[in-house]
Each structure stands twice: as C-alpha cells, then as structure tokens.
C-alpha atoms as a PDB file:
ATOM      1  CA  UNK A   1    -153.062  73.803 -54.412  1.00  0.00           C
ATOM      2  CA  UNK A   2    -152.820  75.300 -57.706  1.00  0.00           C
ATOM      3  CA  UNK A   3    -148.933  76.062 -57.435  1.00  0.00           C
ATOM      4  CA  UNK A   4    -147.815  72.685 -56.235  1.00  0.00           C
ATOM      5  CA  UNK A   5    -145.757  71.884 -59.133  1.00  0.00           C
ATOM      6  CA  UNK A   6    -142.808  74.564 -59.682  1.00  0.00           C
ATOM      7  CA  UNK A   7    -141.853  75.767 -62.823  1.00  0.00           C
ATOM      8  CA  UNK A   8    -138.246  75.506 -64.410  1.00  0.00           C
ATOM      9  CA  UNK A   9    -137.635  78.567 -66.705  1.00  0.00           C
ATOM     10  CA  UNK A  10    -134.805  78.898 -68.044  1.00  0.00           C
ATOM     11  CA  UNK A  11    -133.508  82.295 -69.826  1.00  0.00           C
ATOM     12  CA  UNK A  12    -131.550  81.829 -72.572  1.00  0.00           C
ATOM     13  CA  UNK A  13    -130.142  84.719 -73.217  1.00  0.00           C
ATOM     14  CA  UNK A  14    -128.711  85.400 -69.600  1.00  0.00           C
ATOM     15  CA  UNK A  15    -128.293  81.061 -68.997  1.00  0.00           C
ATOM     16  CA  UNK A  16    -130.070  81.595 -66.076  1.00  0.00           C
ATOM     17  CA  UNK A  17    -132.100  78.354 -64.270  1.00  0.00           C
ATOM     18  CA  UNK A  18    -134.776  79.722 -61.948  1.00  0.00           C
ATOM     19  CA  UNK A  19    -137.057  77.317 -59.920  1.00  0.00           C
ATOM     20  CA  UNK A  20    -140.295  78.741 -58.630  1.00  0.00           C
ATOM     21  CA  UNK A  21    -142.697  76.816 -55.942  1.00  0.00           C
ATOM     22  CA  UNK A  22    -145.967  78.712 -55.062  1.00  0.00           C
ATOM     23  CA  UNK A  23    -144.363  82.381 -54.159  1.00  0.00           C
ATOM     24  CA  UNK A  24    -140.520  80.714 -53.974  1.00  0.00           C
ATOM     25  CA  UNK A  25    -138.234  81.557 -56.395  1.00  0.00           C
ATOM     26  CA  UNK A  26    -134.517  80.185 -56.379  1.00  0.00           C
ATOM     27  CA  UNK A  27    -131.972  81.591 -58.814  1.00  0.00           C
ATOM     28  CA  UNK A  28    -130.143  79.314 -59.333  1.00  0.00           C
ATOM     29  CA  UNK A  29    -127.156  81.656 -61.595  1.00  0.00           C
ATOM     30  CA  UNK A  30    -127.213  83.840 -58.941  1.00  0.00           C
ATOM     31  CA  UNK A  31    -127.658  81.390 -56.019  1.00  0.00           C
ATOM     32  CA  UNK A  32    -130.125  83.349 -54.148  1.00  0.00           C
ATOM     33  CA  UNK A  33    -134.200  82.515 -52.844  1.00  0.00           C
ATOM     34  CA  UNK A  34    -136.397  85.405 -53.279  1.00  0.00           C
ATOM     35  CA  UNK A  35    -139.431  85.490 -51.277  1.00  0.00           C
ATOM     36  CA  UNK A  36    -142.104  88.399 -51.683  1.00  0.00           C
ATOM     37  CA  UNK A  37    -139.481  90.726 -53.253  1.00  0.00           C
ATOM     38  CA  UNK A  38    -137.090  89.714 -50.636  1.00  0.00           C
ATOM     39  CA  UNK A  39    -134.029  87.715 -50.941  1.00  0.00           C
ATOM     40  CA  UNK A  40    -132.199  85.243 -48.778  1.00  0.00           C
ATOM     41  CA  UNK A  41    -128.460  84.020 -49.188  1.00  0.00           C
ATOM     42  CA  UNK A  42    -128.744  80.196 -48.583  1.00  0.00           C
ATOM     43  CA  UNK A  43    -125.210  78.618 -47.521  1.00  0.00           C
ATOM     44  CA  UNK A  44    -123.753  76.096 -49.744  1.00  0.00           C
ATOM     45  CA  UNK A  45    -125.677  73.300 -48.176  1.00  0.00           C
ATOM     46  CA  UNK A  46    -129.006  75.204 -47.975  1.00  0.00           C
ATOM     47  CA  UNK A  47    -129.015  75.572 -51.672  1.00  0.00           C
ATOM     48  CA  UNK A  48    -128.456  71.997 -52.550  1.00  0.00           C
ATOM     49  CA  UNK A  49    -130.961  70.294 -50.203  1.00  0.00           C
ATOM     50  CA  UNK A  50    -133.513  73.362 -51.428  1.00  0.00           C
ATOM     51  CA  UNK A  51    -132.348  72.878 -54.978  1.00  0.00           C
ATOM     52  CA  UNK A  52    -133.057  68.954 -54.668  1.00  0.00           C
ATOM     53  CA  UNK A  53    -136.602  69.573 -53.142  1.00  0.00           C
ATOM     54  CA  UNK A  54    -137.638  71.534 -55.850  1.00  0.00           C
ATOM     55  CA  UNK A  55    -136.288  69.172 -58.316  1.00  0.00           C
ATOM     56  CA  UNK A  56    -138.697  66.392 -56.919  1.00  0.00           C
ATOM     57  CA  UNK A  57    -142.034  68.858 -56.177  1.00  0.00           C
ATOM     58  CA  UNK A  58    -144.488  67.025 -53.565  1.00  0.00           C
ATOM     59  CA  UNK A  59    -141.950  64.011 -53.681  1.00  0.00           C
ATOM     60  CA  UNK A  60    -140.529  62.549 -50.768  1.00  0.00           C
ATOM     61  CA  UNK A  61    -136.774  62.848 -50.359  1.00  0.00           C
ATOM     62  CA  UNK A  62    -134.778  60.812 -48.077  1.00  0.00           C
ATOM     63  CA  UNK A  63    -132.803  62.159 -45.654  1.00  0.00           C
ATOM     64  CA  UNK A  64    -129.597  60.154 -47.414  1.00  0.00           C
ATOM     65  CA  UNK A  65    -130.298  60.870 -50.598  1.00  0.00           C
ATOM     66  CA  UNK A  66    -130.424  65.079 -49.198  1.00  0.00           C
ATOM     67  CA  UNK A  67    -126.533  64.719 -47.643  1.00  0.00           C
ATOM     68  CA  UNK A  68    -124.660  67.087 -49.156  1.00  0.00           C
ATOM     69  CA  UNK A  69    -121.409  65.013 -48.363  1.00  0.00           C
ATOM     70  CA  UNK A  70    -121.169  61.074 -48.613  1.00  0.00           C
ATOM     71  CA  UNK A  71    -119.642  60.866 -45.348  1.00  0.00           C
ATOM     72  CA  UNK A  72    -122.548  63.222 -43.203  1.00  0.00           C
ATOM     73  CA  UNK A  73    -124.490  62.350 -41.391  1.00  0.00           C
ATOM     74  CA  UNK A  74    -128.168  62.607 -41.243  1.00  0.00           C
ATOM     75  CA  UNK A  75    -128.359  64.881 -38.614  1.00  0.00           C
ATOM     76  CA  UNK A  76    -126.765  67.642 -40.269  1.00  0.00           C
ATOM     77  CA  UNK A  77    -130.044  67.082 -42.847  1.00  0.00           C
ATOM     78  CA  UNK A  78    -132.224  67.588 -40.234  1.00  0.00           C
ATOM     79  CA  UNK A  79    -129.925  70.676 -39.293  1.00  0.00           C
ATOM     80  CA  UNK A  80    -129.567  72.279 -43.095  1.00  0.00           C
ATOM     81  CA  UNK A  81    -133.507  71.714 -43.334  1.00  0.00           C
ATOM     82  CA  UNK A  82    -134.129  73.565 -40.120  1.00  0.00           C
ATOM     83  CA  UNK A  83    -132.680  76.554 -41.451  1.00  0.00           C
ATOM     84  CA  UNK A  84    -134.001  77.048 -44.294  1.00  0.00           C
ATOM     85  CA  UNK A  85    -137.394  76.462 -42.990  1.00  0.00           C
ATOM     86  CA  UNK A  86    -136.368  79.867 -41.191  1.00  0.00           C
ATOM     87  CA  UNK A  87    -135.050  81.227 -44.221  1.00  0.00           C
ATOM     88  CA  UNK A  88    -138.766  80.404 -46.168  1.00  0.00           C
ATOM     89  CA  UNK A  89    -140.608  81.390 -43.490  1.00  0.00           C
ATOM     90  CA  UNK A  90    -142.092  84.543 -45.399  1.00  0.00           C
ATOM     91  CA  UNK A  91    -143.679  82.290 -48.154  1.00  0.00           C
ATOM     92  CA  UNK A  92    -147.299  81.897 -48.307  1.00  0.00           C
ATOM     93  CA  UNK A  93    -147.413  79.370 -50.187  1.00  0.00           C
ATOM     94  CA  UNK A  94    -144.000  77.012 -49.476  1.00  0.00           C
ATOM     95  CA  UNK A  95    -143.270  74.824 -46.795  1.00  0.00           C
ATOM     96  CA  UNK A  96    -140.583  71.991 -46.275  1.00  0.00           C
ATOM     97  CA  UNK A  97    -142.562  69.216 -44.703  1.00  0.00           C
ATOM     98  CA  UNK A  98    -141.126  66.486 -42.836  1.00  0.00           C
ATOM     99  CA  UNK A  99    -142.222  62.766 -43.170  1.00  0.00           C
ATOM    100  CA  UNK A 100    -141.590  60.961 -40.721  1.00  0.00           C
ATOM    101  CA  UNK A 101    -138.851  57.876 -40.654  1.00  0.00           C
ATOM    102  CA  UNK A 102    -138.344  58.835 -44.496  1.00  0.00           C
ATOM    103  CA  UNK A 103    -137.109  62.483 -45.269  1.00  0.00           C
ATOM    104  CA  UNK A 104    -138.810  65.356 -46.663  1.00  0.00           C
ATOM    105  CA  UNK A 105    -140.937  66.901 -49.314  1.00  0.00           C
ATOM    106  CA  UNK A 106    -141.921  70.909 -50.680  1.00  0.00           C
ATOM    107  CA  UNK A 107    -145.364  71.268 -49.781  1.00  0.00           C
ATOM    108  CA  UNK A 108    -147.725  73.961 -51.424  1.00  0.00           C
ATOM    109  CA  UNK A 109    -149.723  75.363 -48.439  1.00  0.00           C
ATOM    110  CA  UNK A 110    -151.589  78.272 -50.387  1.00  0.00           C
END
C-alpha cells in the first residue's frame, strides 16, 4: 500500500491541479483521468464524485455528501460511481470501494 495517499501537485506555471492515486492521475485543468498512458473523458458528474474521492484518500464518503445536485438522489451516486469504476478499470493500483450503508472510499489495491 505504498501509494494510498495521492499526491496534489500543482504546476505553477501552467495553473494546473493534478491528483494522482496509485497509477490514477486526474487533470484537473484539463478535466481528463489518465490511466497507463491512456485517457478517459469523465462526464460532468464523474469528475466531481472522482474529484471528491481523491480529495478524502482511504476516507469514507457518504453517498449524500457525493450528490452532485442537492435535489438527487442517491441512486444516481450509486449510478455515477458505477461508471467510473468502468472508466478505472485499467488501474492497477485504484479502486472505488463501496462501504456498505455509508458511501464510498479510493482504495489502493497495488
């Protein structure tokens, strides 16, 4: 588990925020999750719930406090979570884990 917490760099001189997590990298500036040299266009939602896992490594997140929208509901979580598990599938070392009756949590799996 020696990549369990991601980094936060963040480029000056191109104001770029990158978030890495094991072999996970999302751009934030360019909105994009590279995997293995290979990049993935998450939707709007994808990107925030993503974005908010890696904010809180190894920490579980509710399922409320992931809605993208006040008025969602949790479902649509479960939905947005789903699909980027798909999306991450290619990383070795990154996995969305669900807890269950809470939320979720990044998980280093290397």
């Amino acid at each position: 588990m020696s990549n369990s917490v991601p980094k936060q760099r963040m480029n000056l001189a191109f104001e770029r925020l990158l978030y890495y997590y094991g072999d996970l990298e999302l751009n934030v500036d360019e909105r994009l999750i590279r995997i293995d040299g290979g990049e993935e266009m998450p939707t709007r939602g994808e990107f925030e719930v993503l974005r908010r896992l890696l904010e809180r490594p190894g920490e579980v997140i509710s399922r409320e406090d992931l809605k993208i929208h006040p008025t969602a509901d949790l479902r649509s979580v479960d939905i947005i979570v789903s699909r980027l598990r798909k999306k991450t599938a290619r990383a070795q070392e990154f996995s969305i884990e669900t807890v269950v009756g809470v939320g979720y949590r990044c998980r280093d799996t290397s």
